[in-house]
Protein backbone atom coordinates (compact mmCIF):
# COMPACT_ATOMS: atom_id res chain seq x y z
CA UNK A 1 159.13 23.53 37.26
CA UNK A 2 158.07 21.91 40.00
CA UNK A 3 161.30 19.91 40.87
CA UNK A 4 163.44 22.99 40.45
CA UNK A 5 160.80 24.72 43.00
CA UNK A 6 161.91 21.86 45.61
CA UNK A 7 165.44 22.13 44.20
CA UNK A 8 165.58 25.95 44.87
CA UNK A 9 163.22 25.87 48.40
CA UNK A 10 165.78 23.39 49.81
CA UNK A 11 168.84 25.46 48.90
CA UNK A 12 167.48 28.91 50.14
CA UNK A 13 168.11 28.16 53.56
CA UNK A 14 171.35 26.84 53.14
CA UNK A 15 172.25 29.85 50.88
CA UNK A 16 170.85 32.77 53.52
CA UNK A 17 173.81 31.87 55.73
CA UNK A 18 175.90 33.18 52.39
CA UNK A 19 173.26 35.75 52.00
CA UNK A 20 171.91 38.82 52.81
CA UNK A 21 175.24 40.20 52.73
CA UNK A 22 176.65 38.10 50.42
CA UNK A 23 176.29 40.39 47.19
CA UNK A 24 176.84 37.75 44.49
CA UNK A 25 174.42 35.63 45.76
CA UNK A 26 172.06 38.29 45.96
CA UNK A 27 172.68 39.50 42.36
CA UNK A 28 172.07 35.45 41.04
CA UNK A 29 168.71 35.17 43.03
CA UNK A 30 167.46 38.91 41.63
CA UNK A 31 169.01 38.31 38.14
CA UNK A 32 167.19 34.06 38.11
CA UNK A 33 163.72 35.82 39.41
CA UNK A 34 164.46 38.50 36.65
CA UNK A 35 161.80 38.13 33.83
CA UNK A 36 164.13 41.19 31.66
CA UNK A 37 167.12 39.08 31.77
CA UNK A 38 167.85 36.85 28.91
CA UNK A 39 169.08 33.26 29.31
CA UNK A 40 172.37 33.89 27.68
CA UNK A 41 172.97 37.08 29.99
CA UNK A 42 172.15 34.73 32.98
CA UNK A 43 174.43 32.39 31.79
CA UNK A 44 177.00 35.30 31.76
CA UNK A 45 176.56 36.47 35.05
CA UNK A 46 176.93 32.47 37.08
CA UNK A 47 179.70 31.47 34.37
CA UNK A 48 182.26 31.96 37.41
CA UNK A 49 180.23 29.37 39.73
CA UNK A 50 179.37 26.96 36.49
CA UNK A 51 182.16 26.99 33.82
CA UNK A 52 181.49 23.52 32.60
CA UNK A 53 179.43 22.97 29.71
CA UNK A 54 177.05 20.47 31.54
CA UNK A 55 176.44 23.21 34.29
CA UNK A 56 176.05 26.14 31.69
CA UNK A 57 173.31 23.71 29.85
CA UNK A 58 171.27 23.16 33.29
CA UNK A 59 171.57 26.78 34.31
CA UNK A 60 170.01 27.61 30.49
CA UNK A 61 167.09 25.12 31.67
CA UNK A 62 166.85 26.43 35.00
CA UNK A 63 166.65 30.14 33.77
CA UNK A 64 164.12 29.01 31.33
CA UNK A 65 162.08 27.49 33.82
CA UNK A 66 161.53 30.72 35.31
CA UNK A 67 161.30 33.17 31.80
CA UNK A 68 158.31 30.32 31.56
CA UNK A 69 156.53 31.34 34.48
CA UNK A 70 154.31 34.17 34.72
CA UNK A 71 154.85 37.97 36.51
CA UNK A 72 152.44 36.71 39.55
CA UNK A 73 154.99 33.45 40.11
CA UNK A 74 158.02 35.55 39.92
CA UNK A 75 156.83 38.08 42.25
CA UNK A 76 155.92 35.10 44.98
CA UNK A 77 159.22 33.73 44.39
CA UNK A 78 160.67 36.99 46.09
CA UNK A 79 158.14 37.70 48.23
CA UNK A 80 159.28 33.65 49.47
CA UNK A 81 163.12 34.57 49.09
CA UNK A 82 162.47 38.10 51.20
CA UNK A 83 160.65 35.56 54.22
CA UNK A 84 163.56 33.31 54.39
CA UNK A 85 165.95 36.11 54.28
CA UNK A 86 164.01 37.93 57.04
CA UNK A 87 162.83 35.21 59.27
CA UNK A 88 164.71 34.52 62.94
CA UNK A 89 166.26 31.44 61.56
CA UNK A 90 168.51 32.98 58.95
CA UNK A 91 170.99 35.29 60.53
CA UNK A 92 171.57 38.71 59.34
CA UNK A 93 175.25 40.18 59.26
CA UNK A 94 175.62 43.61 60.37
């Protein structure tokens, strides 16, 4: 867990620029933090932006890394995604 912690803290940044505003990214960062959403209905919903079967298998293990972690993670991990999203470095479209 902890390497796709670094793997999803360095991409956050990058991602707010396609963010906050950007629906679908929005709707794959609520549905990954999602403890109610099953790995197969994950895989469903980033099938578009992973169709091979390599990427399908790493986004089941990714997924599973957070169904693994407890209520009290998940809610940091948005309470983290909300601070990047709202801090003066990540722009905000109108």
């Amino acid at each position: 867990m902890k390497l796709v912690l670094v793997f999803l803290l360095a991409a956050i940044p990058i991602c707010c620029y396609a963010s906050s505003g950007c629906h679908a990214m929005d709707d794959v960062i609520a549905k990954t933090i999602n403890s109610s959403v099953s790995v197969a209905e994950y895989q469903g919903v980033v099938k578009l932006y992973a169709p091979l079967f390599y990427d399908q298998k790493a986004v089941a293990k990714l997924k599973q890394c957070f169904l693994d972690q407890s209520e009290d993670t998940l809610n940091n991990v948005k309470v983290m995604v909300d601070a990047v999203y709202n801090s003066k470095d990540c722009p905000q479209s109108a």
